[in-house]
C-alpha atoms as a PDB file:
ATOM      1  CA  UNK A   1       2.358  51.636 -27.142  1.00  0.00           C
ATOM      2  CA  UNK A   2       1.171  49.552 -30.232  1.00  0.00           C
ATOM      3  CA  UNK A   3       4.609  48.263 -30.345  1.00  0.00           C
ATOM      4  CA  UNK A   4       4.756  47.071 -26.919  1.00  0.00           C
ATOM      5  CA  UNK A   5       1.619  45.467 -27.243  1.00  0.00           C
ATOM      6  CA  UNK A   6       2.756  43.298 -30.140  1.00  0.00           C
ATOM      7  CA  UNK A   7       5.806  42.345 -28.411  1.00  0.00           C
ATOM      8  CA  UNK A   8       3.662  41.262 -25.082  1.00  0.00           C
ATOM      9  CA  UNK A   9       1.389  39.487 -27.608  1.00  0.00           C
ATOM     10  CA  UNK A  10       4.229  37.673 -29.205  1.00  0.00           C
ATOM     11  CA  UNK A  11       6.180  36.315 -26.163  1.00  0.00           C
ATOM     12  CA  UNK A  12       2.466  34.739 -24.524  1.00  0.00           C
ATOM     13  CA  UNK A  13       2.152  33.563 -27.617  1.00  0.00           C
ATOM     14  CA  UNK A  14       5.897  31.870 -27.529  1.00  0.00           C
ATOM     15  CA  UNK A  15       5.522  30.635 -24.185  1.00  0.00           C
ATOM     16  CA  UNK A  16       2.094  29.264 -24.981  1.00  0.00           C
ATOM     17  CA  UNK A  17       3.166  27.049 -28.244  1.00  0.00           C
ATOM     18  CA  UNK A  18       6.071  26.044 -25.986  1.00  0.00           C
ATOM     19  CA  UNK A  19       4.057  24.636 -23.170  1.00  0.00           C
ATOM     20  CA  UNK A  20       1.897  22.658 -26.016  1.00  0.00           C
ATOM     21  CA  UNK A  21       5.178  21.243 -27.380  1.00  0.00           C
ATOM     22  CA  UNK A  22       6.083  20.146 -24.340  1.00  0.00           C
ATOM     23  CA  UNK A  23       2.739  18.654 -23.665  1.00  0.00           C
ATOM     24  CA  UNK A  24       2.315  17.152 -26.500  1.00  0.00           C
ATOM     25  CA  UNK A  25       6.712  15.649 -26.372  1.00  0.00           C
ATOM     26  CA  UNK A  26       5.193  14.088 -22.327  1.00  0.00           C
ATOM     27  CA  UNK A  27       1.820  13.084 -23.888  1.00  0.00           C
ATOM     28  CA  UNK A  28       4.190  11.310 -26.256  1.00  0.00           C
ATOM     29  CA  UNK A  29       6.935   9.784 -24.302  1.00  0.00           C
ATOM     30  CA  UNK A  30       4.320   8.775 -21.288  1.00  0.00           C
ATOM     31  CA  UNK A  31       3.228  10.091 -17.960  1.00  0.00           C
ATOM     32  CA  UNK A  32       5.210  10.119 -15.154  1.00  0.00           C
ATOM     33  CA  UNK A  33       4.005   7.415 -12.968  1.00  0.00           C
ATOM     34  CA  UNK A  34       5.910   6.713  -9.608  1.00  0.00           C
ATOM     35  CA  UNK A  35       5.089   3.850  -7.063  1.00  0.00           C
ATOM     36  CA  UNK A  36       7.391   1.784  -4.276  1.00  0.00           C
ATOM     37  CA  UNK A  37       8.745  -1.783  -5.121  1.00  0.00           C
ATOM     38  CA  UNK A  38       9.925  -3.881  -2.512  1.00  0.00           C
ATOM     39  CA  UNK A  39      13.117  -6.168  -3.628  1.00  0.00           C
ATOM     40  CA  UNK A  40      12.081  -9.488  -2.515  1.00  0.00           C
ATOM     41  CA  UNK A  41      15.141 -11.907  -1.911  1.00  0.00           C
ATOM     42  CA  UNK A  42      14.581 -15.644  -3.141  1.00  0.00           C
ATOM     43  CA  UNK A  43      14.333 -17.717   0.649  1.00  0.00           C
ATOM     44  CA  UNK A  44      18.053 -18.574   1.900  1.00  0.00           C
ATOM     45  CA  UNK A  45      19.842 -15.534  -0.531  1.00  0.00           C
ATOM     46  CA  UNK A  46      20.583 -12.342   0.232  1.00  0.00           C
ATOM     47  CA  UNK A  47      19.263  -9.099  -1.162  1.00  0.00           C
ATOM     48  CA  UNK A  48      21.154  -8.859  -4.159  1.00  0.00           C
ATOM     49  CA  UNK A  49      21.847  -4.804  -5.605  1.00  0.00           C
ATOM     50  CA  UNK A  50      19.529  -4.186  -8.240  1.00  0.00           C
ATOM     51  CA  UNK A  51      20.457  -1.329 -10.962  1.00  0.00           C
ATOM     52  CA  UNK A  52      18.181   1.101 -12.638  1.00  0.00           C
ATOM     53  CA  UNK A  53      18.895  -0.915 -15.749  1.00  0.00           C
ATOM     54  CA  UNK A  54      18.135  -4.272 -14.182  1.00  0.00           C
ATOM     55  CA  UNK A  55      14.349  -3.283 -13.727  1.00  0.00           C
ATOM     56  CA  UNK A  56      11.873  -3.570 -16.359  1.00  0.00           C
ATOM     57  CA  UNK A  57       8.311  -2.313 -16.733  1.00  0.00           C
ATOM     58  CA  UNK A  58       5.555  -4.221 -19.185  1.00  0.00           C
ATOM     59  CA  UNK A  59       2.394  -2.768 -19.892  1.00  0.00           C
ATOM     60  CA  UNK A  60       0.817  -5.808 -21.815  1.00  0.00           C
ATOM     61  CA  UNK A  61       3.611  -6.094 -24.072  1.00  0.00           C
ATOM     62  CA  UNK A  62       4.798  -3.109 -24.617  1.00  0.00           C
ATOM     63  CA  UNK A  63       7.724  -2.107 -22.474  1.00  0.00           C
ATOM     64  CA  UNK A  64       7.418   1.573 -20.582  1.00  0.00           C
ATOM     65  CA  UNK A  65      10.539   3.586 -19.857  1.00  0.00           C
ATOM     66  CA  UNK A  66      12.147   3.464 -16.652  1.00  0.00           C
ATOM     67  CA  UNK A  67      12.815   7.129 -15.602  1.00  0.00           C
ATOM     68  CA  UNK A  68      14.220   6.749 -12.180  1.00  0.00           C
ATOM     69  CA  UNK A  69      15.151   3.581  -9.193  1.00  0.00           C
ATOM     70  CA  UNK A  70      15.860   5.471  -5.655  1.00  0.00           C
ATOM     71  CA  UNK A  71      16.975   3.409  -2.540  1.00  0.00           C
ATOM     72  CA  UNK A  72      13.729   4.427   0.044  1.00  0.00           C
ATOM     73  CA  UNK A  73      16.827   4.915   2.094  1.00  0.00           C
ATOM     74  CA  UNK A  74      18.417   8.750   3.865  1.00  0.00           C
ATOM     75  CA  UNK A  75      16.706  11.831   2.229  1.00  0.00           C
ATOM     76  CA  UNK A  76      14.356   9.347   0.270  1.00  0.00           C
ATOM     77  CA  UNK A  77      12.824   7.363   3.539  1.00  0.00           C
ATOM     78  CA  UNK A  78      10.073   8.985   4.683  1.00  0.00           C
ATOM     79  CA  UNK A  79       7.679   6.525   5.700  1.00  0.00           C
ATOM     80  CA  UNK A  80       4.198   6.561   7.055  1.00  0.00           C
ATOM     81  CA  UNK A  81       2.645   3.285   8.516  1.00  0.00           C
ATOM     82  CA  UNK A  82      -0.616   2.948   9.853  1.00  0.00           C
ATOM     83  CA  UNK A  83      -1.399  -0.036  11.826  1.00  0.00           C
ATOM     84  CA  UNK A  84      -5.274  -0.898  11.393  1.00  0.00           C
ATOM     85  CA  UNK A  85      -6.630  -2.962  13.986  1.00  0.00           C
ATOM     86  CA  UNK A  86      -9.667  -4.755  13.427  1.00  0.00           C
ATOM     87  CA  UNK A  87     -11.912  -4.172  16.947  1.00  0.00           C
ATOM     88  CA  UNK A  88     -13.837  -7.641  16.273  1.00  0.00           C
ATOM     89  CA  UNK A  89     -10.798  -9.483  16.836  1.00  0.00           C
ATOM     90  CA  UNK A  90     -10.567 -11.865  20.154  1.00  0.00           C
ATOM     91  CA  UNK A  91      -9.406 -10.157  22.887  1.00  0.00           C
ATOM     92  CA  UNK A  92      -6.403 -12.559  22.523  1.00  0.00           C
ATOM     93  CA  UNK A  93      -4.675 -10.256  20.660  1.00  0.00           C
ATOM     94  CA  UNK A  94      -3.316  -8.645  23.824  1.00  0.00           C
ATOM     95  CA  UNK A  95      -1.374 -11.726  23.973  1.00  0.00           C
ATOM     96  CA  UNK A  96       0.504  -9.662  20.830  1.00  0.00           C
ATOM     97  CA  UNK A  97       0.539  -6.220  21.746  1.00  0.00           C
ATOM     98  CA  UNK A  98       4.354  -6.269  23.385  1.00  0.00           C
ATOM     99  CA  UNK A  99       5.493  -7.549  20.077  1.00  0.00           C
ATOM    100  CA  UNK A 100       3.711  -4.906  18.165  1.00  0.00           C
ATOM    101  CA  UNK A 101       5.186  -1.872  20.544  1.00  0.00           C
ATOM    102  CA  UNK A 102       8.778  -3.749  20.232  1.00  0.00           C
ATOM    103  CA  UNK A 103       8.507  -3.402  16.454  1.00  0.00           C
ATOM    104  CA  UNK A 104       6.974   0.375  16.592  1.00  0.00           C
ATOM    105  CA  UNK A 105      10.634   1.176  18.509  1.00  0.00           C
ATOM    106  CA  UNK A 106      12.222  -0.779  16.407  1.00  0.00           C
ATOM    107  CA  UNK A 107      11.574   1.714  13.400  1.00  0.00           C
ATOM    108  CA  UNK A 108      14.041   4.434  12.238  1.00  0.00           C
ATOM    109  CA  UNK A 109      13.483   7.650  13.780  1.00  0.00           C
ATOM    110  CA  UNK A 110      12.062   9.097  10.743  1.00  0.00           C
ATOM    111  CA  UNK A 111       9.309   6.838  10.232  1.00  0.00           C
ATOM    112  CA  UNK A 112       6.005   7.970  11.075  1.00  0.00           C
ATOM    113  CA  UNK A 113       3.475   5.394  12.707  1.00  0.00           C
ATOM    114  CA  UNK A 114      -0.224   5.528  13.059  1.00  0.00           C
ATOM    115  CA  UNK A 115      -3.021   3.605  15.082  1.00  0.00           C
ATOM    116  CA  UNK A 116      -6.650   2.812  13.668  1.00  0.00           C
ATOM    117  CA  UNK A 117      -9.545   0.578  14.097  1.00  0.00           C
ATOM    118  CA  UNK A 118     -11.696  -0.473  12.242  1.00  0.00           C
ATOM    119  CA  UNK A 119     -15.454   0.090  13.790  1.00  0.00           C
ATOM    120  CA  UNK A 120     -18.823   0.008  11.452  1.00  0.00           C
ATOM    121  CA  UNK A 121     -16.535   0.043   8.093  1.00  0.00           C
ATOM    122  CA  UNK A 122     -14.648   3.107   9.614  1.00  0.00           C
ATOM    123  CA  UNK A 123     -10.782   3.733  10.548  1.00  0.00           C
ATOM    124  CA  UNK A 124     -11.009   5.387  13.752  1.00  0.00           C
ATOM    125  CA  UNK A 125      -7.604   6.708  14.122  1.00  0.00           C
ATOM    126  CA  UNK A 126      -6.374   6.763  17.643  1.00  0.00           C
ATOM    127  CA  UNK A 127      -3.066   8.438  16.493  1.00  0.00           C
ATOM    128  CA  UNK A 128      -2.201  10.264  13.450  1.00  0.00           C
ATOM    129  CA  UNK A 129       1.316   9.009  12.061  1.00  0.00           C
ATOM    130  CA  UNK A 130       3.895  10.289  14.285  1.00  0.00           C
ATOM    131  CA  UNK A 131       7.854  10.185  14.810  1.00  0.00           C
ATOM    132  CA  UNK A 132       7.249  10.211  18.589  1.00  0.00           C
ATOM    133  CA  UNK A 133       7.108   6.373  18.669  1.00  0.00           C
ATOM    134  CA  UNK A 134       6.118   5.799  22.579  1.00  0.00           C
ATOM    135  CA  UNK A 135       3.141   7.903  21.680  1.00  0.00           C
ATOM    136  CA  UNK A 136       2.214   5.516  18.587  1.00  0.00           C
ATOM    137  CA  UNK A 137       2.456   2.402  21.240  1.00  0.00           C
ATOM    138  CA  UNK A 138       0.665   4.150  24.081  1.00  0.00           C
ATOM    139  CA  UNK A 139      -2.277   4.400  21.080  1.00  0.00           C
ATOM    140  CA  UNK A 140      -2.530   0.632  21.426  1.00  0.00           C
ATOM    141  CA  UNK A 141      -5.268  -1.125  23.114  1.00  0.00           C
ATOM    142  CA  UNK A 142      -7.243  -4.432  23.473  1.00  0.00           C
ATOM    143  CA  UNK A 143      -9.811  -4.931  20.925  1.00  0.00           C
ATOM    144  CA  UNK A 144     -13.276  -4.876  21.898  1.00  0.00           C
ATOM    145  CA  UNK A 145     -13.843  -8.097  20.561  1.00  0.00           C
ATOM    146  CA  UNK A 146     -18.032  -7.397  19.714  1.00  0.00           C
ATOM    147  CA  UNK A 147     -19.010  -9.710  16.607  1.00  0.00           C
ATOM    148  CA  UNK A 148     -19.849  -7.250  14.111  1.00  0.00           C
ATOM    149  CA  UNK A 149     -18.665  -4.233  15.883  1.00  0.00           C
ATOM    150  CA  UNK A 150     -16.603  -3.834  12.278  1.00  0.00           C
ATOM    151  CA  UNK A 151     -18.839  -4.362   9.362  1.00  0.00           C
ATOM    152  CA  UNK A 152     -16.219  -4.405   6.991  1.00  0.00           C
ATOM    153  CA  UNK A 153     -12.212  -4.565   7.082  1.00  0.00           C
ATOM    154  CA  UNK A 154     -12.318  -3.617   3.684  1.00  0.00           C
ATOM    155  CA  UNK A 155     -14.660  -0.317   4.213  1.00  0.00           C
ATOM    156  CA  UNK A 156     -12.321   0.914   6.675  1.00  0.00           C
ATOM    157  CA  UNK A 157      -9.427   0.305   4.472  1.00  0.00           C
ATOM    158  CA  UNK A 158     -10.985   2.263   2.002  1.00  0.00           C
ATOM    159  CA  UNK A 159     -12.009   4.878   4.677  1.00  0.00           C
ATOM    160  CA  UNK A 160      -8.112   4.927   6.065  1.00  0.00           C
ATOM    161  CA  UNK A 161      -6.952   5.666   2.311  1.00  0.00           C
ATOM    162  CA  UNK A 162      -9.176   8.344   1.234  1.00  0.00           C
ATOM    163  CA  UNK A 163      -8.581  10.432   4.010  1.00  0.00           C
ATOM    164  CA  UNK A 164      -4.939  10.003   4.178  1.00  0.00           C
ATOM    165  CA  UNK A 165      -3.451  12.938   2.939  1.00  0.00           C
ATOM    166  CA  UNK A 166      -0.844  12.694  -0.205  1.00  0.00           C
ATOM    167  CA  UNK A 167       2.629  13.978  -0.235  1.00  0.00           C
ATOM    168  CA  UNK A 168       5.943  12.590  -1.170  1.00  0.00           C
ATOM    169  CA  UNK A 169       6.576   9.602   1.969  1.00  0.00           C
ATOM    170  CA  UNK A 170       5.723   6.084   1.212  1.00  0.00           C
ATOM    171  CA  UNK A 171       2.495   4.985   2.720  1.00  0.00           C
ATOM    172  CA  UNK A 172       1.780   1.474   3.760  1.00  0.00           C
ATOM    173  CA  UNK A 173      -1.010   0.114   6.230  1.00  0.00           C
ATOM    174  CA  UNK A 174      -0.430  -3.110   8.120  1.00  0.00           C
ATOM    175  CA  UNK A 175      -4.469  -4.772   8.740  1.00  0.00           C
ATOM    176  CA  UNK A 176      -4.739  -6.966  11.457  1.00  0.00           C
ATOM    177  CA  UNK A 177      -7.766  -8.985  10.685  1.00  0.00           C
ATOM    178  CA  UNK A 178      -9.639 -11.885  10.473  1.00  0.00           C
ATOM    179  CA  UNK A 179     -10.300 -10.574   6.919  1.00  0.00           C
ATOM    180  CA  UNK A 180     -13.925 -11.677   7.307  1.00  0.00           C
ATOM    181  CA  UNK A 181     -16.568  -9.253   5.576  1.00  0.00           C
ATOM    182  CA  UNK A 182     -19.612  -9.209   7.688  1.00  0.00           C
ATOM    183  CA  UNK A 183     -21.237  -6.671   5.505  1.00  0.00           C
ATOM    184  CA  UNK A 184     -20.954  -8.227   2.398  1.00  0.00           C
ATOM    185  CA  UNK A 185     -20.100 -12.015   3.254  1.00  0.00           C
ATOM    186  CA  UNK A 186     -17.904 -14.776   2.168  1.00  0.00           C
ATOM    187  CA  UNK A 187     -17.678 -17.556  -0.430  1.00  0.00           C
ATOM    188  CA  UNK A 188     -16.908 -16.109  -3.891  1.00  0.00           C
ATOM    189  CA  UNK A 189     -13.790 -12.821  -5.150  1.00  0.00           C
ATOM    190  CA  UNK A 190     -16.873 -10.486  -6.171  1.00  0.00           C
ATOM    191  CA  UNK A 191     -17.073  -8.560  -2.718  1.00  0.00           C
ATOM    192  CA  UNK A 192     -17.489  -5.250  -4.143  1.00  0.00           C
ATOM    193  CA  UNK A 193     -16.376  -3.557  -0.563  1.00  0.00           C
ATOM    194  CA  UNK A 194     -12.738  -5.632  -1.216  1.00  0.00           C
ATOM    195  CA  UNK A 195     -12.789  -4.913  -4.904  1.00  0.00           C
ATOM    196  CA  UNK A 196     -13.496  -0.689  -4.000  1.00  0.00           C
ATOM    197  CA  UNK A 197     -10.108  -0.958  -1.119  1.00  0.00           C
ATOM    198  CA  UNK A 198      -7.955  -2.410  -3.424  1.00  0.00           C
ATOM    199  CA  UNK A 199      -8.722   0.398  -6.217  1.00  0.00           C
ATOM    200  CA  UNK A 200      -8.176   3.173  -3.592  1.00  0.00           C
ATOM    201  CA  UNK A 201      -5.305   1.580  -2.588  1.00  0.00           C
ATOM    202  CA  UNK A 202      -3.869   1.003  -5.961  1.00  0.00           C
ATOM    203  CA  UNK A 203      -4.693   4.698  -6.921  1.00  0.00           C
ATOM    204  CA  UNK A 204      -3.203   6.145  -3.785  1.00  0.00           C
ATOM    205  CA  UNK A 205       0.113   3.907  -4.055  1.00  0.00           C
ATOM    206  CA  UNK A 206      -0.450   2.171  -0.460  1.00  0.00           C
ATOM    207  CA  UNK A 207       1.065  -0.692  -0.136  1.00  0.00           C
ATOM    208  CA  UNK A 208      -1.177  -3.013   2.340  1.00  0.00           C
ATOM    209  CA  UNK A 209       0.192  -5.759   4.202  1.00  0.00           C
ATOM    210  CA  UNK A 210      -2.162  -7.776   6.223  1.00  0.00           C
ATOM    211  CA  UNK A 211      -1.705 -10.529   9.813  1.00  0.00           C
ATOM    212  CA  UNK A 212      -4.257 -12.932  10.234  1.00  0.00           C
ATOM    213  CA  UNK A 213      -6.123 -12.661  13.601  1.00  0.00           C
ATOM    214  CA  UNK A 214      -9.126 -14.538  14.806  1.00  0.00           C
ATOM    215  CA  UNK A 215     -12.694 -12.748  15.496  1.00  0.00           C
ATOM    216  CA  UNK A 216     -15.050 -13.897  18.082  1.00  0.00           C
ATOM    217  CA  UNK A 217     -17.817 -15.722  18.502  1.00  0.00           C
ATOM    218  CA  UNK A 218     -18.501 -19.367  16.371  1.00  0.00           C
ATOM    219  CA  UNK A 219     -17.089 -17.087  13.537  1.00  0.00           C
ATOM    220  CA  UNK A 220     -13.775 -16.825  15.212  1.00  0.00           C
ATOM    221  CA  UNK A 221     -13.523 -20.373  14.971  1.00  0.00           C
ATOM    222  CA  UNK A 222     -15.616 -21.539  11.441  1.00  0.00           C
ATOM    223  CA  UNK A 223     -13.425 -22.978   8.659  1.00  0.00           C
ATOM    224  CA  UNK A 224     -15.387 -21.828   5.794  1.00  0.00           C
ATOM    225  CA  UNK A 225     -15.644 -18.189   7.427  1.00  0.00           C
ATOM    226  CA  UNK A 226     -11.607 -17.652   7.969  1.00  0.00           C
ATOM    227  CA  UNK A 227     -10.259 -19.289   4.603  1.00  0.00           C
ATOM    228  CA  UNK A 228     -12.395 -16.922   2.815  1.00  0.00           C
ATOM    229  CA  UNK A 229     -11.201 -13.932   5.116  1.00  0.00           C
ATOM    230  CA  UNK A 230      -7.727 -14.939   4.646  1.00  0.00           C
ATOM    231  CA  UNK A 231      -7.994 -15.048   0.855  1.00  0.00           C
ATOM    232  CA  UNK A 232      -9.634 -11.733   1.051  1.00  0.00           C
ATOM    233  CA  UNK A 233      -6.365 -10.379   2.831  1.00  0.00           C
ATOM    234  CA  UNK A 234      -4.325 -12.021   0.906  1.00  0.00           C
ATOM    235  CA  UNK A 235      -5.906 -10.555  -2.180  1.00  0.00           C
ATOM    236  CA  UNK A 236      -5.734  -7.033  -1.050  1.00  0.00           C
ATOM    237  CA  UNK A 237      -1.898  -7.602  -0.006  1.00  0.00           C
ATOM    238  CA  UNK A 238      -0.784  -9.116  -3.409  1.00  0.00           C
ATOM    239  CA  UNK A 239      -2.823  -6.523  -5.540  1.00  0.00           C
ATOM    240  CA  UNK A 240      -1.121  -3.530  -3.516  1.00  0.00           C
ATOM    241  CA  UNK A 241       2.604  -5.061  -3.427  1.00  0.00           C
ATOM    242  CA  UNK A 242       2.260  -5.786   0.178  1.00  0.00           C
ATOM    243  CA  UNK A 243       2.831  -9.371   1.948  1.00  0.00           C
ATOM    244  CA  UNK A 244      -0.404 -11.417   3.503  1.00  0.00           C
ATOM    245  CA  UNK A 245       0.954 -13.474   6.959  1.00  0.00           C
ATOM    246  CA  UNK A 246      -1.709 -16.514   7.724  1.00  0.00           C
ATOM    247  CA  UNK A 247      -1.193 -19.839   9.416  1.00  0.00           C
ATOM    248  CA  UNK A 248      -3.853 -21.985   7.424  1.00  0.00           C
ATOM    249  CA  UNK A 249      -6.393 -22.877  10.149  1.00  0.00           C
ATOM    250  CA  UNK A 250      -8.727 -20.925  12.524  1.00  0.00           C
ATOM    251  CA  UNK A 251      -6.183 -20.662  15.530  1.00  0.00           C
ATOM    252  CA  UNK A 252      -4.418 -17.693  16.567  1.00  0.00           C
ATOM    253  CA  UNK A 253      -1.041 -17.226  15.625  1.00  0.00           C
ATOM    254  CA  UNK A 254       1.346 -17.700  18.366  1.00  0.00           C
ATOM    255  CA  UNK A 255       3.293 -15.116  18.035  1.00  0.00           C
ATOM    256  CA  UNK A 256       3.549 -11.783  16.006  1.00  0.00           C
ATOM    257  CA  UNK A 257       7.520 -11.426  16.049  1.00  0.00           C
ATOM    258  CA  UNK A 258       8.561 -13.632  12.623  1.00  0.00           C
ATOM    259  CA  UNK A 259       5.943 -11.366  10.479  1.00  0.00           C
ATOM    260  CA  UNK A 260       6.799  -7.996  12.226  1.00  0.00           C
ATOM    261  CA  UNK A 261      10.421  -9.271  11.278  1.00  0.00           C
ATOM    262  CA  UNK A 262       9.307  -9.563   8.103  1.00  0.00           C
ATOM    263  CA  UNK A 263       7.959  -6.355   7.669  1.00  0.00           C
ATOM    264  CA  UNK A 264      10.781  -4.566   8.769  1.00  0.00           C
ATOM    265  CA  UNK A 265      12.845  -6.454   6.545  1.00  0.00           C
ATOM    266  CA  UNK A 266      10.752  -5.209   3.648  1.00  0.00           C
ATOM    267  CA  UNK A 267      10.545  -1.782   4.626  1.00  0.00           C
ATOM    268  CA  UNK A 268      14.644  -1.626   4.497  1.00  0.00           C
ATOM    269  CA  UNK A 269      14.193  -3.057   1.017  1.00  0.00           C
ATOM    270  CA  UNK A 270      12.152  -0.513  -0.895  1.00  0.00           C
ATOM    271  CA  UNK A 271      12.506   1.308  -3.691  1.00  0.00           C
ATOM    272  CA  UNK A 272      10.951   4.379  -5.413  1.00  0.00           C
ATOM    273  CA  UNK A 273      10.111   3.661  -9.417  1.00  0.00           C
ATOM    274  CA  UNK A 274       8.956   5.771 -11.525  1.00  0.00           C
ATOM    275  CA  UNK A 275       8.219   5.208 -15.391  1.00  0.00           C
ATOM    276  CA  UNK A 276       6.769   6.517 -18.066  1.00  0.00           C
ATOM    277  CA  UNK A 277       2.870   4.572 -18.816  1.00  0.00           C
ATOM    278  CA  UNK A 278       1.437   5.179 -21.935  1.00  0.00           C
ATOM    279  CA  UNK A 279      -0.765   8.345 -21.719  1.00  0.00           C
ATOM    280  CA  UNK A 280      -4.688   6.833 -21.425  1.00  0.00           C
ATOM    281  CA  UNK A 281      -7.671   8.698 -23.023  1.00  0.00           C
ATOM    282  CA  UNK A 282      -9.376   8.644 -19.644  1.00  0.00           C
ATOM    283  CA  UNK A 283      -7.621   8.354 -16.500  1.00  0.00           C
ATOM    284  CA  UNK A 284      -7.567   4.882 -14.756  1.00  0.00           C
ATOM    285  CA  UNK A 285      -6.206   2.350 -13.680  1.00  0.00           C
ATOM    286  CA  UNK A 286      -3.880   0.568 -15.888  1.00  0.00           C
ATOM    287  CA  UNK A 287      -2.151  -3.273 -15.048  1.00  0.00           C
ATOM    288  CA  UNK A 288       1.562  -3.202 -15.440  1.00  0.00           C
ATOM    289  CA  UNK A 289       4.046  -5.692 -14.619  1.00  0.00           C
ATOM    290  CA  UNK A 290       7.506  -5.147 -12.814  1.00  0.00           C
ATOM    291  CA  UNK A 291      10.422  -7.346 -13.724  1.00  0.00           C
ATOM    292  CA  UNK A 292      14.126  -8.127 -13.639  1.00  0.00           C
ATOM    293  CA  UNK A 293      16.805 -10.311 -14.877  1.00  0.00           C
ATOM    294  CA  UNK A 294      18.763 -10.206 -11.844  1.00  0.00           C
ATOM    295  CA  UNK A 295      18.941 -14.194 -10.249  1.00  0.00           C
ATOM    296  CA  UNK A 296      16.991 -14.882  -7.007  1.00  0.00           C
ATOM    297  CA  UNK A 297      14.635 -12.246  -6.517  1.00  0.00           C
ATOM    298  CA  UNK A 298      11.537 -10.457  -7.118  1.00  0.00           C
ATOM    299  CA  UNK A 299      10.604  -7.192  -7.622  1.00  0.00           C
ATOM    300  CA  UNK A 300       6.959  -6.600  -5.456  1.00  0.00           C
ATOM    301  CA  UNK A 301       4.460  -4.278  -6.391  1.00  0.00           C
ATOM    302  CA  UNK A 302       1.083  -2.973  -7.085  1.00  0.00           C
ATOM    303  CA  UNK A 303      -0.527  -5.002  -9.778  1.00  0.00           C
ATOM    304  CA  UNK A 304      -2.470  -1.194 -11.758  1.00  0.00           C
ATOM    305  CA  UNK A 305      -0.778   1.924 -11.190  1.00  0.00           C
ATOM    306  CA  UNK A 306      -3.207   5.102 -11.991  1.00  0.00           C
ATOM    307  CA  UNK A 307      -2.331   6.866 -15.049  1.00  0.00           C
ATOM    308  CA  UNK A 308      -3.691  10.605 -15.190  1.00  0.00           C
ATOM    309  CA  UNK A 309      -5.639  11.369 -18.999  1.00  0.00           C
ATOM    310  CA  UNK A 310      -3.298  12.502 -21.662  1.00  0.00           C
ATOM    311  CA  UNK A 311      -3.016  16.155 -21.962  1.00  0.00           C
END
């Protein structure tokens, strides 16, 4: 019995000094870190192929190792999109709701849509992403176009993200906004409501796009009011890896089609990295940058990644 003891003993003890050397090999070689990058062609070229060895990741100046570049493309291209509707916007907006159904058919079969909007800093999801894409266009409606029906876009981003649950599709939210932050106001980049979405986004890995839409009211139409809001959108697109679609004045865009275009033409485009970040003390957010060599694109992406504690 004593015998058979010692040999039980022995072999946890094995397997337990060979889970610390492997620890300790990960802890030293990085953490596994994996986000989606969106190969951006220069305007007037095409999408050029981009290699596993074309694409570079810079922490600072150190450069991480690159672990794995997957086409989001066949077994790889699950897809969840939410489209958040702001319910302050003008009623106008129904002006664009055959566009939006036209590009929610227009999606591959396998990509899962979703319908929120935003109400008192909340995403109030009026379908859960689905594959049954008449039932995520049925979900659409006219906005109720009440100023300050939505206290913040950016709350209900934030809201949208943390209950989203995580598994192994790309997520990726399309706002349609006037970007304006009743709750917090405009004029300055230290809203702390657009500072908290972008960190939940950033730590989740959804990539937020963003069309600018007009509110209601003399806010719907106020300079100062809408270049802020579009900055704000803009800011919470480039700092997630998504694309921000404004027109530069307070009207309403005339149509949806060329940025819905767009976005399709991105989501064909995506890729999955993942790379090896240097293993933090404390888990947080840490700024990388994604590059290549490869003429007449860019590679698009989340400006932090989160990076789990070293074991």
């Amino acid at each position: 019995m004593k015998k058979y003891l010692t040999v039980a003993v022995l072999e946890l003890l094995v397997a337990f000094f060979s889970t610390c050397s492997i620890l300790a090999q990960e802890s030293a070689n990085g953490v596994p870190v994996r986000i989606v990058v969106t190969v951006e062609a220069h305007k007037g070229s095409n999408s050029p192929v981009v290699n596993r060895e074309d694409v570079m990741v810079f922490e600072g100046k150190d450069r991480d190792t690159v672990t794995d570049w997957t086409p989001a493309q066949g077994e790889h291209a699950a897809l969840e999109y939410f489209l958040l509707i702001d319910d302050g916007a003008n009623t106008s907006l129904g002006t664009q709701l055959n566009d939006i159904r036209k590009f929610i058919d227009a999606q591959p079969p396998s990509t899962a849509i979703g319908v929120a909007y935003m109400q008192d800093g909340i995403a109030r999801v009026a379908q859960n992403p689905t594959t049954d894409h008449a039932q995520a266009a049925k979900a659409l409606r006219l906005p109720m176009g009440l100023l300050g029906v939505n206290a913040s876009p950016y709350l209900s981003l934030s809201d949208l993200v943390k209950r989203w649950p995580a598994d192994n599709a790309r997520h990726e939210v399309l706002i349609i906004s006037d970007g304006i932050d009743y709750l917090y106001g405009v004029g300055d980049f230290q809203d702390p409501y657009l500072d908290a979405a972008i960190d939940d986004a950033q730590r989740a890995g959804v990539v937020v796009s963003a069309i600018y839409t007009p509110g209601v009211g003399h806010f719907g139409h106020s300079y100062w009011l809408n270049y802020w809001g579009q900055l704000y959108l803009s800011k919470v697109a480039e700092k997630t890896g998504g694309e921000s679609y404004y027109i530069g004045f307070t009207g309403a865009p005339v149509t949806f089609t060329p940025y819905l275009d767009d976005q399709a033409e991105r989501l064909m485009h995506q890729y999955w990295l993942t790379f090896l970040a240097r293993p933090p003390k404390k888990a947080g957010l840490q700024r990388i940058k994604v590059k290549t060599e490869v003429p007449k694109v860019d590679l698009v992406t989340q400006g932090e990644v989160w990076v789990p504690a070293s074991q």
